[in-house]
N, C-alpha and C. Protein backbone atom coordinates (compact mmCIF):
# COMPACT_ATOMS: atom_id res chain seq x y z
N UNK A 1 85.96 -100.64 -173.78
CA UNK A 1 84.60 -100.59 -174.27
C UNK A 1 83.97 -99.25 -173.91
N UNK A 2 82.96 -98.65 -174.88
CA UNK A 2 82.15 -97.77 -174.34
C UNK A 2 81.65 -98.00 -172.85
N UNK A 3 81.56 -96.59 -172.33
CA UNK A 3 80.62 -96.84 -171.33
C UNK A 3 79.05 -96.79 -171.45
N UNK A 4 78.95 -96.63 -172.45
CA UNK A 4 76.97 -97.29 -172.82
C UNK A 4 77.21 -98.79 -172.77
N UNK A 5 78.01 -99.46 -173.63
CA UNK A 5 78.15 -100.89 -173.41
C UNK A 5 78.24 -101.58 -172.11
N UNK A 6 79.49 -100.87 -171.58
CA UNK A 6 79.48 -101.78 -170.41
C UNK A 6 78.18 -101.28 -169.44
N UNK A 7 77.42 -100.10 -169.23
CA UNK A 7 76.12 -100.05 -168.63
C UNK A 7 75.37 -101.21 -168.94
N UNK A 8 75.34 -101.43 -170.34
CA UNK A 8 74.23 -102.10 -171.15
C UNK A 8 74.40 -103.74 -170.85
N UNK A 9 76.00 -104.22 -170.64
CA UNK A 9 76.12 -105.44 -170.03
C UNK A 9 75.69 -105.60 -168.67
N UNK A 10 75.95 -104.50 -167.74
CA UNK A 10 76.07 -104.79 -166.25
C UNK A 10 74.03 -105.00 -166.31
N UNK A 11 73.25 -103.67 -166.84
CA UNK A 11 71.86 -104.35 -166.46
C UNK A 11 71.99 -105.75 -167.03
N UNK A 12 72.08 -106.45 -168.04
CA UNK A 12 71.88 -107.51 -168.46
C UNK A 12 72.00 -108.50 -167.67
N UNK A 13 73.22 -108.30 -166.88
CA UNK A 13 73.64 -109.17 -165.74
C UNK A 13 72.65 -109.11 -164.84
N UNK A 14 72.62 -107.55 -164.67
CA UNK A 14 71.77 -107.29 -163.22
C UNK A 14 70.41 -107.97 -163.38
N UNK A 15 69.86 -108.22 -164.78
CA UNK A 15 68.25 -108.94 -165.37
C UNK A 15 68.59 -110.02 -164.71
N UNK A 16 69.52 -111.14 -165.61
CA UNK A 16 69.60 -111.92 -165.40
C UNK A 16 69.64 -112.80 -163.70
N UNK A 17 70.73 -111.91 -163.06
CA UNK A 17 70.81 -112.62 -161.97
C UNK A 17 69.44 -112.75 -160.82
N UNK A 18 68.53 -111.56 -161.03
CA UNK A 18 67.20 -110.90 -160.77
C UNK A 18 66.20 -112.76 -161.36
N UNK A 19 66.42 -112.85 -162.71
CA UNK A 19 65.95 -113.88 -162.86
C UNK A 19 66.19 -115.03 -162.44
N UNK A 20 67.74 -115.21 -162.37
CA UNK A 20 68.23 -116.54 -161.98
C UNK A 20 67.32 -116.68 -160.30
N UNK A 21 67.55 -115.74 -159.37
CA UNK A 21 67.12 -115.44 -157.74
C UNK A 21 65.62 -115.99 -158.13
N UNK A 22 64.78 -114.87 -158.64
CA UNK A 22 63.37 -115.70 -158.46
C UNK A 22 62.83 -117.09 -158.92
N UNK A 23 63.74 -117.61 -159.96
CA UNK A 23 63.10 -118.85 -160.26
C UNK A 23 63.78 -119.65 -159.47
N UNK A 24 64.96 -119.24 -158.80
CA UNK A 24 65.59 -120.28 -157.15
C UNK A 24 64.21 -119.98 -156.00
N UNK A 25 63.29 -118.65 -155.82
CA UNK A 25 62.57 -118.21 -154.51
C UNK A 25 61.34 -119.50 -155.31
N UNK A 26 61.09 -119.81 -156.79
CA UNK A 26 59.80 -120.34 -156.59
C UNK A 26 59.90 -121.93 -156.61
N UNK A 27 61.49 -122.09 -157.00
CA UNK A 27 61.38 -123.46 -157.05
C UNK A 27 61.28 -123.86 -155.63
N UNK A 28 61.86 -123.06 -154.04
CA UNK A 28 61.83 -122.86 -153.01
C UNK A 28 60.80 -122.74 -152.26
N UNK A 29 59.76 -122.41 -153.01
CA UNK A 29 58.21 -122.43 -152.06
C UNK A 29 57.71 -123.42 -153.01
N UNK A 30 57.83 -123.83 -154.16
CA UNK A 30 56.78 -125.00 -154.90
C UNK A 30 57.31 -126.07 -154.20
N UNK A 31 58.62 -126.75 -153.40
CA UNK A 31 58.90 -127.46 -152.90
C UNK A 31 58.64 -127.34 -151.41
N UNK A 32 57.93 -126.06 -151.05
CA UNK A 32 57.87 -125.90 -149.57
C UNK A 32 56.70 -126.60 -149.39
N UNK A 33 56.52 -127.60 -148.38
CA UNK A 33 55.40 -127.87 -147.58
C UNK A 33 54.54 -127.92 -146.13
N UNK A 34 54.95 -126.97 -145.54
CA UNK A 34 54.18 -126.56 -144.96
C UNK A 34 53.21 -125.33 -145.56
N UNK A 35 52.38 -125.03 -143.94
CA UNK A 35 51.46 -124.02 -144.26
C UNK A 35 51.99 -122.59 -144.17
N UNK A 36 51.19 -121.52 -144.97
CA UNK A 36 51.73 -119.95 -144.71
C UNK A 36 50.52 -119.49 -144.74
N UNK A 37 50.30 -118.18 -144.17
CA UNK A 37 49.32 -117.49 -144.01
C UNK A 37 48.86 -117.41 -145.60
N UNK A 38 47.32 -116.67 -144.97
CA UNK A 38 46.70 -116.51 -146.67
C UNK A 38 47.47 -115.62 -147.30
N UNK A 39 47.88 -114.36 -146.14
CA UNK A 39 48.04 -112.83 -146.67
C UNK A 39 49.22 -113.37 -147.30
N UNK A 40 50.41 -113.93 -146.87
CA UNK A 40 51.49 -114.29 -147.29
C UNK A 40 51.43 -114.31 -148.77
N UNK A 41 50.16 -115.83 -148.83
CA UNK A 41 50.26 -116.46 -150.31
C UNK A 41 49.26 -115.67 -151.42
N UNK A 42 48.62 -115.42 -150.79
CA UNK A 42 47.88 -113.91 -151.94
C UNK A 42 49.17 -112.68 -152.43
N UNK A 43 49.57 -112.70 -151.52
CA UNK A 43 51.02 -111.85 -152.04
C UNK A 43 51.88 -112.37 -153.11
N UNK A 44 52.32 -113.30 -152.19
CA UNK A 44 53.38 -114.52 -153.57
C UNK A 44 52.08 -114.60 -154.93
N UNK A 45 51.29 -115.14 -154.54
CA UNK A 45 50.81 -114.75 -156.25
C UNK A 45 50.37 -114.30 -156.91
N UNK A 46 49.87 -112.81 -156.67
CA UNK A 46 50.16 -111.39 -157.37
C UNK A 46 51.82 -111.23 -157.80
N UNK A 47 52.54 -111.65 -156.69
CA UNK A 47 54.24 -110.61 -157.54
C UNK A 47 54.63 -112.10 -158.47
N UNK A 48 53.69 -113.52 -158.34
CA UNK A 48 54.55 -114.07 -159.09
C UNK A 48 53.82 -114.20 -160.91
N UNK A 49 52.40 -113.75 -160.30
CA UNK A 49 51.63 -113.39 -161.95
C UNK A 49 52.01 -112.50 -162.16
N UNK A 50 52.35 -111.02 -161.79
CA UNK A 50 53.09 -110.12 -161.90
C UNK A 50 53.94 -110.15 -163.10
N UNK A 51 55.27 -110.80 -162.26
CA UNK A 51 56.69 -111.02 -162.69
C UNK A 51 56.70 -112.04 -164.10
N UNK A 52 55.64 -113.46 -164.06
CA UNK A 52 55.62 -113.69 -165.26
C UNK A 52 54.36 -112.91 -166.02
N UNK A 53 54.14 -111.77 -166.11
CA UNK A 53 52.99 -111.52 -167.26
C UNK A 53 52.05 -111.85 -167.61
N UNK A 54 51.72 -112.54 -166.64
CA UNK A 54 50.25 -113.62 -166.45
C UNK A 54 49.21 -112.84 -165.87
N UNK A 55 48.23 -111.92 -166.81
CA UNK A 55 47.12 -111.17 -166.07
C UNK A 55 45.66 -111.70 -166.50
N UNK A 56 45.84 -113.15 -166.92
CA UNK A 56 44.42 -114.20 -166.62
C UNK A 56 44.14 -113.95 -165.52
N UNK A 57 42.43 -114.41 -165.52
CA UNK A 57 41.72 -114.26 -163.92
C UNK A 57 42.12 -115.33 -163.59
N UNK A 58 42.21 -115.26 -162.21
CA UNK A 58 41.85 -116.40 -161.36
C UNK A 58 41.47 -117.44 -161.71
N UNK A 59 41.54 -118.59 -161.77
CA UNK A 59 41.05 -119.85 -162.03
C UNK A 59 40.60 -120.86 -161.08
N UNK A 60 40.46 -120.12 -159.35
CA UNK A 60 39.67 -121.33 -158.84
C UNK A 60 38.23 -121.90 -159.18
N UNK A 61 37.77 -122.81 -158.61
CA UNK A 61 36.76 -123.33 -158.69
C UNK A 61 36.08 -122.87 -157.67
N UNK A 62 36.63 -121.87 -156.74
CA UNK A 62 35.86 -121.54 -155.55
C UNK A 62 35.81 -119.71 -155.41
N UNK A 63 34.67 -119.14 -155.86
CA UNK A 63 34.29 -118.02 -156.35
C UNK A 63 34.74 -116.77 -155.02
N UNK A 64 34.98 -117.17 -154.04
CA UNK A 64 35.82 -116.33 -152.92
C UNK A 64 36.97 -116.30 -152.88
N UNK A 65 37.56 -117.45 -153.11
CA UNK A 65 39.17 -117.34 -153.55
C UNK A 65 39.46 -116.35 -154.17
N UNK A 66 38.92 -117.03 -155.59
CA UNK A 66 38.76 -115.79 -157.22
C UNK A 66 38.99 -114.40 -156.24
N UNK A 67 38.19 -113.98 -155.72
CA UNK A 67 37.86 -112.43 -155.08
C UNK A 67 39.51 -112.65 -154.56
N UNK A 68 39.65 -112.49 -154.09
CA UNK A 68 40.82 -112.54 -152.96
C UNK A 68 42.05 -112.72 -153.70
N UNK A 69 42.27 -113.79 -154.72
CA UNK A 69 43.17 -113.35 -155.56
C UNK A 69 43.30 -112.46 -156.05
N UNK A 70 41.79 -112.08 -156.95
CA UNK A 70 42.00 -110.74 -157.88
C UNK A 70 41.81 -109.68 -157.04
N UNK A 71 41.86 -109.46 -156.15
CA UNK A 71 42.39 -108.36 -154.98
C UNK A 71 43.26 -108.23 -155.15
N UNK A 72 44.32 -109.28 -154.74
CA UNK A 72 45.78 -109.11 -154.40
C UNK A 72 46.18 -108.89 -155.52
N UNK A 73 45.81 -109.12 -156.78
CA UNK A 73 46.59 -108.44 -158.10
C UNK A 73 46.12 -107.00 -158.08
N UNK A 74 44.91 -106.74 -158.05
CA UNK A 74 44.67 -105.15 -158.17
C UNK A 74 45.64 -104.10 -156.91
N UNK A 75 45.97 -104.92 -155.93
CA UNK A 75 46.88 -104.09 -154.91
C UNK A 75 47.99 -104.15 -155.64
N UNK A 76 48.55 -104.89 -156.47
CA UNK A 76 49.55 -104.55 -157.30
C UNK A 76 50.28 -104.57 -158.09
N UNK A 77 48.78 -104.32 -158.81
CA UNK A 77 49.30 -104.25 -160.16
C UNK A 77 49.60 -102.81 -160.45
N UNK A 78 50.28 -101.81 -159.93
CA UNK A 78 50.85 -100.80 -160.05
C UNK A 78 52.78 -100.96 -159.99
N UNK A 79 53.07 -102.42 -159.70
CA UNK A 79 54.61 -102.37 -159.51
C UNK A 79 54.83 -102.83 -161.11
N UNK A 80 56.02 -102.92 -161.11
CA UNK A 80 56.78 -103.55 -162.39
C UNK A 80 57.07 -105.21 -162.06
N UNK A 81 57.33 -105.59 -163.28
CA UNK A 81 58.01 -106.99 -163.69
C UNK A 81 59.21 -106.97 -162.20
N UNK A 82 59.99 -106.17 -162.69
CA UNK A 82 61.01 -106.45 -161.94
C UNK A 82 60.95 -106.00 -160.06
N UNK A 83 59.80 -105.35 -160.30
CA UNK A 83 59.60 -104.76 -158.66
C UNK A 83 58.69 -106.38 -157.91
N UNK A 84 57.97 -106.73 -159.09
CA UNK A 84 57.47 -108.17 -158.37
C UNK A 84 58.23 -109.08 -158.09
N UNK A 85 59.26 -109.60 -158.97
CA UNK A 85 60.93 -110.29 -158.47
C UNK A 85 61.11 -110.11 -157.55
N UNK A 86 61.31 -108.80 -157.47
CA UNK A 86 61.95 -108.74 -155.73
C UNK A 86 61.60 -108.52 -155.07
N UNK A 87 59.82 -108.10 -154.84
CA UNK A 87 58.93 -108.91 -153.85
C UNK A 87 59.40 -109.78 -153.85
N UNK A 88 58.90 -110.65 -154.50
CA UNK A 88 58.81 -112.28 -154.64
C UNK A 88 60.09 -112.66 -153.33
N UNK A 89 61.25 -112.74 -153.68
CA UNK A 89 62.08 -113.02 -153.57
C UNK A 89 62.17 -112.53 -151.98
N UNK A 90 62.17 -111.19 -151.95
CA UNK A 90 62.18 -110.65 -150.52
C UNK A 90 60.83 -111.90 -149.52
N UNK A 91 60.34 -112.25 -149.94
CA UNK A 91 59.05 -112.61 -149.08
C UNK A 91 59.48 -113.76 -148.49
N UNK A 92 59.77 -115.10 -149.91
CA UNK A 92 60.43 -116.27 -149.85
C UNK A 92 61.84 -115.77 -148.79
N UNK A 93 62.74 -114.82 -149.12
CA UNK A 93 63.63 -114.70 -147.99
C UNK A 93 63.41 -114.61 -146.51
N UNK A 94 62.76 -114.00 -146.40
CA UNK A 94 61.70 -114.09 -144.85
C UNK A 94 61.12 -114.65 -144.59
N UNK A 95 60.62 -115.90 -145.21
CA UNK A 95 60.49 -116.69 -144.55
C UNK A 95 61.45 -117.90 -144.58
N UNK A 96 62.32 -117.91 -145.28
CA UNK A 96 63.36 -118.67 -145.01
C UNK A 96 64.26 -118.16 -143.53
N UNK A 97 64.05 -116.70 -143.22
CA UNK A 97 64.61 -116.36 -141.82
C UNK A 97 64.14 -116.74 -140.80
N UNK A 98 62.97 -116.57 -141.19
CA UNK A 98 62.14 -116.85 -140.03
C UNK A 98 61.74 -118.36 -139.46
N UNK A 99 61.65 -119.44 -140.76
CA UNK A 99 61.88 -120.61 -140.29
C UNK A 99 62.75 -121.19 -139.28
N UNK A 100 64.07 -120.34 -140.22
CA UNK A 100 65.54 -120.58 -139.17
C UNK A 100 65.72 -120.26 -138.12
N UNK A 101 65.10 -118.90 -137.51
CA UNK A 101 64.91 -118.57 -136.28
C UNK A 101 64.11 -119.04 -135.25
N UNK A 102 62.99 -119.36 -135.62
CA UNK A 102 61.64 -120.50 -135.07
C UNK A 102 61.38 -121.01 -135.79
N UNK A 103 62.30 -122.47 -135.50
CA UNK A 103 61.54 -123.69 -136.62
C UNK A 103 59.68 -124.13 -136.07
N UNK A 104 59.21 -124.08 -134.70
CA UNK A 104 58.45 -124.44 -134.26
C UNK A 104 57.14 -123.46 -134.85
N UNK A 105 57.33 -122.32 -135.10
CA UNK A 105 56.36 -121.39 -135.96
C UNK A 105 55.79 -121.80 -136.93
N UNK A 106 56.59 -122.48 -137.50
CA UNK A 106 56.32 -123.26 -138.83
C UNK A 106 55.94 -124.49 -138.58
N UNK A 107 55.85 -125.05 -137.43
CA UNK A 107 55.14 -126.49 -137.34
C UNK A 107 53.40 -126.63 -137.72
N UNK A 108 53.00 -127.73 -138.84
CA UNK A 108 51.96 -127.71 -139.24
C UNK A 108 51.31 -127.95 -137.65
């Protein structure tokens, strides 16, 4: 095969597996129940409106939230689709380390 092709397969892969990882990091925190810091979760959902293309406001019912979300998107909304993935992903990974290392950290 050309080598434009096979470039052109390997990103495809490289998309894909990028995709397959983050929708494993969110099915991984939508099932997580405990608590995480705010900063944490203002993060996770900037890179995860981000990553899906979702640049609706905020939708709480509680007008300080709103602020604080749409903060955390304006801090970054300068990355890409794919740079929010792997936030995403990096974040959910750390704290999957960190659970494992001190489960008691994580006690509600």
């Amino acid at each position: 095969m050309p080598k434009l092709v096979l470039q052109l397969l390997e990103r495809r892969m490289s998309d894909e597996n990028l995709h397959n990882k983050f929708q494993e990091a969110v099915a991984f925190l939508n099932a997580y129940t405990k608590p995480l810091p705010a900063d944490t979760l203002l993060k996770l959902y900037a890179y995860y409106k981000i990553a899906n293309k979702n640049f609706n406001h905020p939708g709480s019912k509680t007008p300080l939230i709103n602020a604080f979300k749409a903060n955390a998107l304006i801090q970054a909304q300068s990355i890409s689709v794919e740079e929010a993935m792997k936030n995403y992903i990096e974040l959910v990974d750390e704290l999957r380390r960190r659970e494992k290392e001190n489960p008691s950290e994580f006690d509600g």
